[in-house]
ModelCIF file with pLDDT and N, C-alpha, C, O atoms, coordinates in Angstrom:
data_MODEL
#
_entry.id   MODEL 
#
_entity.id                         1 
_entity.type                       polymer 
_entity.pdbx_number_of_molecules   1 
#
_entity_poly.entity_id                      1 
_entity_poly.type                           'polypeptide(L)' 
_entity_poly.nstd_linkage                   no 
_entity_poly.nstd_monomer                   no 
_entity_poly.pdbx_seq_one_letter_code       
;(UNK)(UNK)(UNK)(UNK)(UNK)(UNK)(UNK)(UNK)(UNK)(UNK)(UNK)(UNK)(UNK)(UNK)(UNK)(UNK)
(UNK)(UNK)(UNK)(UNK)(UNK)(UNK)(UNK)(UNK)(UNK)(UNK)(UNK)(UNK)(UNK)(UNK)(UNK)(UNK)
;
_entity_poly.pdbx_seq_one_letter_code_can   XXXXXXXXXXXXXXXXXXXXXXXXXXXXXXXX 
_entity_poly.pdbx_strand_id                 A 
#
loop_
_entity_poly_seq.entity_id 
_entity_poly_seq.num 
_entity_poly_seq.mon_id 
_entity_poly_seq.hetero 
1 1  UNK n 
1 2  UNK n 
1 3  UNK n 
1 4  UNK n 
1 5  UNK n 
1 6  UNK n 
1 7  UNK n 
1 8  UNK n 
1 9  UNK n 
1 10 UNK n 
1 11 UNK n 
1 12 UNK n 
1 13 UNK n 
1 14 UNK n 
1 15 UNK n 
1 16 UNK n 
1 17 UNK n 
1 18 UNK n 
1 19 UNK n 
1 20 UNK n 
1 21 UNK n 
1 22 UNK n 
1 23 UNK n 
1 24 UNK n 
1 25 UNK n 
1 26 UNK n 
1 27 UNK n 
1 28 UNK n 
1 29 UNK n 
1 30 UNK n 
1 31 UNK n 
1 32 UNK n 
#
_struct_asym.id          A 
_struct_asym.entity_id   1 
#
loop_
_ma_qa_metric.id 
_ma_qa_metric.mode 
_ma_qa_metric.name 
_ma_qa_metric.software_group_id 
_ma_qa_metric.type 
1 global pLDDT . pLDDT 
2 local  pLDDT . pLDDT 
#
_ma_qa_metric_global.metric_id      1 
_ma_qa_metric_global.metric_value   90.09 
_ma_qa_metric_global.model_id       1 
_ma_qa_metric_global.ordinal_id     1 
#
loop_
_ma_qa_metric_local.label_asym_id 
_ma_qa_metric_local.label_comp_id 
_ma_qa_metric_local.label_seq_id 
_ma_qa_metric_local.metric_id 
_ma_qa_metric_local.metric_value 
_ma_qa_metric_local.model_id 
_ma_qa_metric_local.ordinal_id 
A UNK 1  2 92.00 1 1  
A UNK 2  2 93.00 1 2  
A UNK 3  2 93.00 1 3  
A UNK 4  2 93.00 1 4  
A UNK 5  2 92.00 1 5  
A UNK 6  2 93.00 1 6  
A UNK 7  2 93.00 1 7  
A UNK 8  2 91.00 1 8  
A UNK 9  2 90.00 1 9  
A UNK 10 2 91.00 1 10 
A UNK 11 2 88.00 1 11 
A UNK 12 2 89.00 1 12 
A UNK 13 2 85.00 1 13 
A UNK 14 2 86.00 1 14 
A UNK 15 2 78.00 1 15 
A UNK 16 2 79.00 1 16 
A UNK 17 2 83.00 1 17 
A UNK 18 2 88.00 1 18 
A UNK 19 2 91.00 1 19 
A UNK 20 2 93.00 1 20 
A UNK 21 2 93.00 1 21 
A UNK 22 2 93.00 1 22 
A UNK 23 2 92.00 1 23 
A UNK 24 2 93.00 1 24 
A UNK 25 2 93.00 1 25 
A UNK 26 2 93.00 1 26 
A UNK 27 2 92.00 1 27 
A UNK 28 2 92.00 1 28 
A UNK 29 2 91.00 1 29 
A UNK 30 2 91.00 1 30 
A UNK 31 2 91.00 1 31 
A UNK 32 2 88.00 1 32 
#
loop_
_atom_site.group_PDB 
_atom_site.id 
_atom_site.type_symbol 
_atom_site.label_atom_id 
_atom_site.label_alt_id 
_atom_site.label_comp_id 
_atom_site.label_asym_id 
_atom_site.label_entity_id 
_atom_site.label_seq_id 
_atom_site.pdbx_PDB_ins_code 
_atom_site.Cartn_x 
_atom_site.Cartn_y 
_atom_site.Cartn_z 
_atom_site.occupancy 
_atom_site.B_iso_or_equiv 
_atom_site.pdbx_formal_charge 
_atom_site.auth_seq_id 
_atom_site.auth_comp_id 
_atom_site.auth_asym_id 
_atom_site.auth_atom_id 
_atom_site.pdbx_PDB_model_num 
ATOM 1   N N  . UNK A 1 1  ? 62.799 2.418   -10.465 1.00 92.00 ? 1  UNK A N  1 
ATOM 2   C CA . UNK A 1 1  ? 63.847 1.430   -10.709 1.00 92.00 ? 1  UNK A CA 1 
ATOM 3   C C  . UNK A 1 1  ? 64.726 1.189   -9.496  1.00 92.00 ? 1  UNK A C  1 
ATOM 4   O O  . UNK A 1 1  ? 65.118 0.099   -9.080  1.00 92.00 ? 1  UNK A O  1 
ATOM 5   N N  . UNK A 1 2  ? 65.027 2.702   -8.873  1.00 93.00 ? 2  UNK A N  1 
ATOM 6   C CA . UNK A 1 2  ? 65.926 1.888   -7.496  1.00 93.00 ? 2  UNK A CA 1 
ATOM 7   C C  . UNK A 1 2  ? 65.149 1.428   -6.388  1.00 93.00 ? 2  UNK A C  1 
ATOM 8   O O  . UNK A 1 2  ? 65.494 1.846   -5.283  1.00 93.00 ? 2  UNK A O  1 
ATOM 9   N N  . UNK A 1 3  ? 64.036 0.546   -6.463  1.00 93.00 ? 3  UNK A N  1 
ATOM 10  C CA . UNK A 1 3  ? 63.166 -0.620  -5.335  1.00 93.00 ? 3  UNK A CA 1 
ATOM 11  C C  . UNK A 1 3  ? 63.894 -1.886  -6.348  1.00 93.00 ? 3  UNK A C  1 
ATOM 12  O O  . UNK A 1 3  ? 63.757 -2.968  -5.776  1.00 93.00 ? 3  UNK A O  1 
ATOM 13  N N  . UNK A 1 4  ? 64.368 -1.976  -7.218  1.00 93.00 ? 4  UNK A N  1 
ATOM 14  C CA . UNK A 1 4  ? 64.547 -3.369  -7.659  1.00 93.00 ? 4  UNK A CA 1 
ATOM 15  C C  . UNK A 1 4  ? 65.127 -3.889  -7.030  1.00 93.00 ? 4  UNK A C  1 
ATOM 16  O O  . UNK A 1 4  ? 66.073 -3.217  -6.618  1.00 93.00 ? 4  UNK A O  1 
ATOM 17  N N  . UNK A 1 5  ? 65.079 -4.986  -6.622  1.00 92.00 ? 5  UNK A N  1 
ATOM 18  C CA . UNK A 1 5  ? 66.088 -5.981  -5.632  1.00 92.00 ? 5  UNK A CA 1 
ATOM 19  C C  . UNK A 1 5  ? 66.962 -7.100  -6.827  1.00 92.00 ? 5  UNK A C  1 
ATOM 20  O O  . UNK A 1 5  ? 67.854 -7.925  -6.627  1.00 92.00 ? 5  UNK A O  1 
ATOM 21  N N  . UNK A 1 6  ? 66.560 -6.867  -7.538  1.00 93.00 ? 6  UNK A N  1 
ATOM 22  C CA . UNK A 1 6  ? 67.146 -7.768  -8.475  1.00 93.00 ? 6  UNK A CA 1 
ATOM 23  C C  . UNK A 1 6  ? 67.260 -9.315  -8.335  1.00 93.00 ? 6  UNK A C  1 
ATOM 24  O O  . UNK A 1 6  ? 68.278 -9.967  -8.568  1.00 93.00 ? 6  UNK A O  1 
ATOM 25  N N  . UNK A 1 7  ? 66.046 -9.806  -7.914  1.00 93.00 ? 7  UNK A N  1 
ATOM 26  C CA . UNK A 1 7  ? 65.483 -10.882 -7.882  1.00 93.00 ? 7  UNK A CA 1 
ATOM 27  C C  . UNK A 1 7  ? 65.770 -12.052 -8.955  1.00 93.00 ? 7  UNK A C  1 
ATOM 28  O O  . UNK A 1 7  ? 65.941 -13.270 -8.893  1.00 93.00 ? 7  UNK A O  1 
ATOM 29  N N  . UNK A 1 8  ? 65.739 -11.135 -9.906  1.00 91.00 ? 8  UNK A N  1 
ATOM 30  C CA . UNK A 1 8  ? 65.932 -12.095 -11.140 1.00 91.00 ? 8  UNK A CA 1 
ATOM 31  C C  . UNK A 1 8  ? 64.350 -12.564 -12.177 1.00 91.00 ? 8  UNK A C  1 
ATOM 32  O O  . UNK A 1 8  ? 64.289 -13.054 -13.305 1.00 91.00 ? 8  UNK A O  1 
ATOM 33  N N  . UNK A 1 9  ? 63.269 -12.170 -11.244 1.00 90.00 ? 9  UNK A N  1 
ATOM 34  C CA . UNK A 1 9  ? 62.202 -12.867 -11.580 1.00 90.00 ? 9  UNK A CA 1 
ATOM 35  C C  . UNK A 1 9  ? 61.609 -12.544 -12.875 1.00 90.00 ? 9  UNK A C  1 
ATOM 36  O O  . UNK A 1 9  ? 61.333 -13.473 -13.633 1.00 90.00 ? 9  UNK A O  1 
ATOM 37  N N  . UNK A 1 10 ? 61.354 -11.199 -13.255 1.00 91.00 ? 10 UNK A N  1 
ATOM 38  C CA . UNK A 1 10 ? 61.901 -10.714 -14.826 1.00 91.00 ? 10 UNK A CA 1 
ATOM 39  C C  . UNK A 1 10 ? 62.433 -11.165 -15.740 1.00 91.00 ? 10 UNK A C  1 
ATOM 40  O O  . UNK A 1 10 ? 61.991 -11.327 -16.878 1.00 91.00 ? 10 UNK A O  1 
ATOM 41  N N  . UNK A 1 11 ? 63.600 -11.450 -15.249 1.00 88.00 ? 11 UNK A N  1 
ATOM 42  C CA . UNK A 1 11 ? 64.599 -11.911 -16.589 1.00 88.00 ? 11 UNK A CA 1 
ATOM 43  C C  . UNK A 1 11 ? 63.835 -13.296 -16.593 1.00 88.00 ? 11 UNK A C  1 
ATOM 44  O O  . UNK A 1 11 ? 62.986 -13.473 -17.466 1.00 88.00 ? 11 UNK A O  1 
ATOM 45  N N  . UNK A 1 12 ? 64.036 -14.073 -15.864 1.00 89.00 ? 12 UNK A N  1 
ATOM 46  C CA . UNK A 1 12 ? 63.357 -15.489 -16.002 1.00 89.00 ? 12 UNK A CA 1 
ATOM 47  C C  . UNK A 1 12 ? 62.012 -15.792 -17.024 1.00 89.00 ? 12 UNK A C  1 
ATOM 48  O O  . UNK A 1 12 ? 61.608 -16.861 -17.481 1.00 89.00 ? 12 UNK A O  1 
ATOM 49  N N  . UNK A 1 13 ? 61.518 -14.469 -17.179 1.00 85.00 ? 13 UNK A N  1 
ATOM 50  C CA . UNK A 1 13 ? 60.121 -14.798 -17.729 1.00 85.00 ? 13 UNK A CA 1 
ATOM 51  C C  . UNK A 1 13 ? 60.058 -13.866 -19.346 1.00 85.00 ? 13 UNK A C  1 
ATOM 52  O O  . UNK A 1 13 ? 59.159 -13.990 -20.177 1.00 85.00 ? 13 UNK A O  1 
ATOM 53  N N  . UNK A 1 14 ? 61.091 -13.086 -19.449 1.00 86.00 ? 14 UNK A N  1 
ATOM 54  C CA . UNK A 1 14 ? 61.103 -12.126 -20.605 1.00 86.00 ? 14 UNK A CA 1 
ATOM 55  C C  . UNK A 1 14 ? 61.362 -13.411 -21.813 1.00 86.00 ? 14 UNK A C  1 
ATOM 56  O O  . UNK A 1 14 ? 62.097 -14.350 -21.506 1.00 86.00 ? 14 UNK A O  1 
ATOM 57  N N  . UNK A 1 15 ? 60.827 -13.373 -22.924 1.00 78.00 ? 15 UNK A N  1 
ATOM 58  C CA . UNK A 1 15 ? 60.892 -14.312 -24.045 1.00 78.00 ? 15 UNK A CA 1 
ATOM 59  C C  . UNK A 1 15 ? 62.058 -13.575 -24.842 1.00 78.00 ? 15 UNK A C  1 
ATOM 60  O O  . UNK A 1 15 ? 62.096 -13.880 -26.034 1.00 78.00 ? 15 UNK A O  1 
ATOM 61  N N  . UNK A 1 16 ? 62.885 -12.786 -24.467 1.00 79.00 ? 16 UNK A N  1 
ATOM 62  C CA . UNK A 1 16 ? 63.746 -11.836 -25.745 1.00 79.00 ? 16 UNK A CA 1 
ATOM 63  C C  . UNK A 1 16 ? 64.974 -11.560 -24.897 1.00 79.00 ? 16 UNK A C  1 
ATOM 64  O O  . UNK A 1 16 ? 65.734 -10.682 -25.307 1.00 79.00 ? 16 UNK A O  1 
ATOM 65  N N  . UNK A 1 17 ? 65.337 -12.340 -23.508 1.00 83.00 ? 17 UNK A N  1 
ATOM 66  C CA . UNK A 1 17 ? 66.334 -12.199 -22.690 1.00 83.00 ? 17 UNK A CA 1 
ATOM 67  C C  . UNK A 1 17 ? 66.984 -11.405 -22.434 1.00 83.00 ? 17 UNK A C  1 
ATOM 68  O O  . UNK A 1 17 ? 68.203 -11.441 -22.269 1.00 83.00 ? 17 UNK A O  1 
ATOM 69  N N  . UNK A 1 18 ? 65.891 -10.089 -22.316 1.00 88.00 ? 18 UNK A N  1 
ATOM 70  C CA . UNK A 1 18 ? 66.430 -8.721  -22.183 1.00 88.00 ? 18 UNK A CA 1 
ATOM 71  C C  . UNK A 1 18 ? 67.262 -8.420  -20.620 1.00 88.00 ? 18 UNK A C  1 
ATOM 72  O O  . UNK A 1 18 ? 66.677 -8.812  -19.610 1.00 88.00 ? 18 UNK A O  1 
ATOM 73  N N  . UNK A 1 19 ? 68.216 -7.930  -20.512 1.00 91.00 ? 19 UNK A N  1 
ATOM 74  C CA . UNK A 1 19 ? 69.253 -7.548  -19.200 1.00 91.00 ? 19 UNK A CA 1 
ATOM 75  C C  . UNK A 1 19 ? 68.451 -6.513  -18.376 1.00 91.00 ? 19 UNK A C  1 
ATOM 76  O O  . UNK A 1 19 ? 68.952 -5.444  -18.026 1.00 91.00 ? 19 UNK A O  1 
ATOM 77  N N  . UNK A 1 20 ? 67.006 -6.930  -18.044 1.00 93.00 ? 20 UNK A N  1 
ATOM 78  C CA . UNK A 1 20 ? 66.363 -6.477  -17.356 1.00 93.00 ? 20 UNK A CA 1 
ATOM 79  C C  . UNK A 1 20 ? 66.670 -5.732  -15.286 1.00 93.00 ? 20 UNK A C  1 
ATOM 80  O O  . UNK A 1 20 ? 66.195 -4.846  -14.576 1.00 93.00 ? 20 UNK A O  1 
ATOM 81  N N  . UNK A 1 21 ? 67.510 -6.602  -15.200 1.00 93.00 ? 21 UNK A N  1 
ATOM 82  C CA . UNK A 1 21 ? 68.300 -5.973  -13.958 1.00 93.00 ? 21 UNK A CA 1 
ATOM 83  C C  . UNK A 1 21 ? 69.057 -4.939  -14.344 1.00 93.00 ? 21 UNK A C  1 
ATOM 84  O O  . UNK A 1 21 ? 68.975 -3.900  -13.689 1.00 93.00 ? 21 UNK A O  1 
ATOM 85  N N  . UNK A 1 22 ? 70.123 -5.022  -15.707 1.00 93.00 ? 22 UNK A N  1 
ATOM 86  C CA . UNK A 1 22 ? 70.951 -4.122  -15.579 1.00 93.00 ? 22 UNK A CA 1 
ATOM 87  C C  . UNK A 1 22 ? 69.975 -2.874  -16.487 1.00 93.00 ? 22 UNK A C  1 
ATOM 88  O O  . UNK A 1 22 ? 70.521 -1.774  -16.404 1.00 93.00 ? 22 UNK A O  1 
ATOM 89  N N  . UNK A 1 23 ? 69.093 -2.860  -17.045 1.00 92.00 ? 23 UNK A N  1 
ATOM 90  C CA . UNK A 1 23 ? 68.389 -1.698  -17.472 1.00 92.00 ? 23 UNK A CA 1 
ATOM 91  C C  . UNK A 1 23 ? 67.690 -0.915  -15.914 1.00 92.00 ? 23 UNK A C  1 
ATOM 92  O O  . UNK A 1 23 ? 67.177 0.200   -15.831 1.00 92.00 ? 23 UNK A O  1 
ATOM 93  N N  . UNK A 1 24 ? 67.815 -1.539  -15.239 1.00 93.00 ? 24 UNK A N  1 
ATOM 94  C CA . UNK A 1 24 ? 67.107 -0.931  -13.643 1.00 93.00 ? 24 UNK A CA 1 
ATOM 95  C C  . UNK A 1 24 ? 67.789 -0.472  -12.986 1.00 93.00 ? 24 UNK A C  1 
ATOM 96  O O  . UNK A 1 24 ? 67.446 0.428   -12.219 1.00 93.00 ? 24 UNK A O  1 
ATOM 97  N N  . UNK A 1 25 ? 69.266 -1.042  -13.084 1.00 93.00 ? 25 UNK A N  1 
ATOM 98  C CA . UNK A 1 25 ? 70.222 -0.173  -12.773 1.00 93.00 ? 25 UNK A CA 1 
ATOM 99  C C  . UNK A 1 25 ? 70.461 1.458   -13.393 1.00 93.00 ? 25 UNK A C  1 
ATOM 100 O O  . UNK A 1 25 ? 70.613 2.539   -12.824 1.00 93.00 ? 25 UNK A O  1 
ATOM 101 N N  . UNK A 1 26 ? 70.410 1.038   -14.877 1.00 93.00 ? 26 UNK A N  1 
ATOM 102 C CA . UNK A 1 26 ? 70.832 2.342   -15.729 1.00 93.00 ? 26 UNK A CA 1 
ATOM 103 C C  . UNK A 1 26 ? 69.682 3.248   -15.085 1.00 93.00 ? 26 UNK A C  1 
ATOM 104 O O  . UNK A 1 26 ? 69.901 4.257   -14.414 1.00 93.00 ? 26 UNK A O  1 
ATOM 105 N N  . UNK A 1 27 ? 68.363 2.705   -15.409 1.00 92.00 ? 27 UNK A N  1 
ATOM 106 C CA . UNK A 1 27 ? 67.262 3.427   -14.824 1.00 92.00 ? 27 UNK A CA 1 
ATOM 107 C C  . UNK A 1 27 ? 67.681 4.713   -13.339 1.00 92.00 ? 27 UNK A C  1 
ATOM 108 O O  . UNK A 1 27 ? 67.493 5.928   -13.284 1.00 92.00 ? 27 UNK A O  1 
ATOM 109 N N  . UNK A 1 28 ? 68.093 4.059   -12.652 1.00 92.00 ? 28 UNK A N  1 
ATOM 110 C CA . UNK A 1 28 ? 67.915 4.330   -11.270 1.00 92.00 ? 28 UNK A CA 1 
ATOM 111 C C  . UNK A 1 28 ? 69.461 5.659   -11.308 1.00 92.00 ? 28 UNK A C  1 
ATOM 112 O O  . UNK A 1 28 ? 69.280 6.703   -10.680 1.00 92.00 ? 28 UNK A O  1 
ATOM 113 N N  . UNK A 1 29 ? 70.314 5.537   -11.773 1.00 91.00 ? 29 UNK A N  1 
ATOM 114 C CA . UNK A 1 29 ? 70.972 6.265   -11.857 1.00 91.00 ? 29 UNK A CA 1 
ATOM 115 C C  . UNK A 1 29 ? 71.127 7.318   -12.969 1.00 91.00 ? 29 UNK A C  1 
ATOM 116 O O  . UNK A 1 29 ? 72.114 8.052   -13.010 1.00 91.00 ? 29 UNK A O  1 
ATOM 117 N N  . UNK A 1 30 ? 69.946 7.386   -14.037 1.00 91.00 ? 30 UNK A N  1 
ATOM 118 C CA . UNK A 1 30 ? 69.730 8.586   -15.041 1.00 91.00 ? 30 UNK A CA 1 
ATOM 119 C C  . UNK A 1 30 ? 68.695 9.071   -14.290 1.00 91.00 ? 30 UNK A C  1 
ATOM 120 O O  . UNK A 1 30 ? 68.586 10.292  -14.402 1.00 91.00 ? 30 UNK A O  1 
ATOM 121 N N  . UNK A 1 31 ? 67.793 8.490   -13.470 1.00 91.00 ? 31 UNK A N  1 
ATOM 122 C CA . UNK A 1 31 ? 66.934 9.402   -12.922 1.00 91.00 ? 31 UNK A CA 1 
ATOM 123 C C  . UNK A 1 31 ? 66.482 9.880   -10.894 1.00 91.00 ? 31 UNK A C  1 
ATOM 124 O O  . UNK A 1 31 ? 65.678 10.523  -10.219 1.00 91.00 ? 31 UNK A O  1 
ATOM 125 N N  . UNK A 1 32 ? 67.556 9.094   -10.788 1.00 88.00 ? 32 UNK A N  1 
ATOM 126 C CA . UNK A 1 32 ? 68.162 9.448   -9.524  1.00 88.00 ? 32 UNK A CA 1 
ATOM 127 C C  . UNK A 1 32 ? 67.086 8.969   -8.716  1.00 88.00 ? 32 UNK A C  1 
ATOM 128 O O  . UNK A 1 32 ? 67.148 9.059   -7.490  1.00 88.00 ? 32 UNK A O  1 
#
């Protein structure tokens, strides 16, 4: 999760407008 650049390109394409950047965030800092 911390390579995400947060592009946005994810969210753009998820059908359920999940906060896919900010789950990559949480990601990156529960698992360091």
């Amino acid at each position: 999760a911390g390579e995400c650049i947060a592009c946005g390109a994810c969210e753009s394409r998820c059908p359920f407008g999940v906060s896919i950047i900010e789950n990559m965030k949480q990601a990156k800092e529960v698992f360091g």
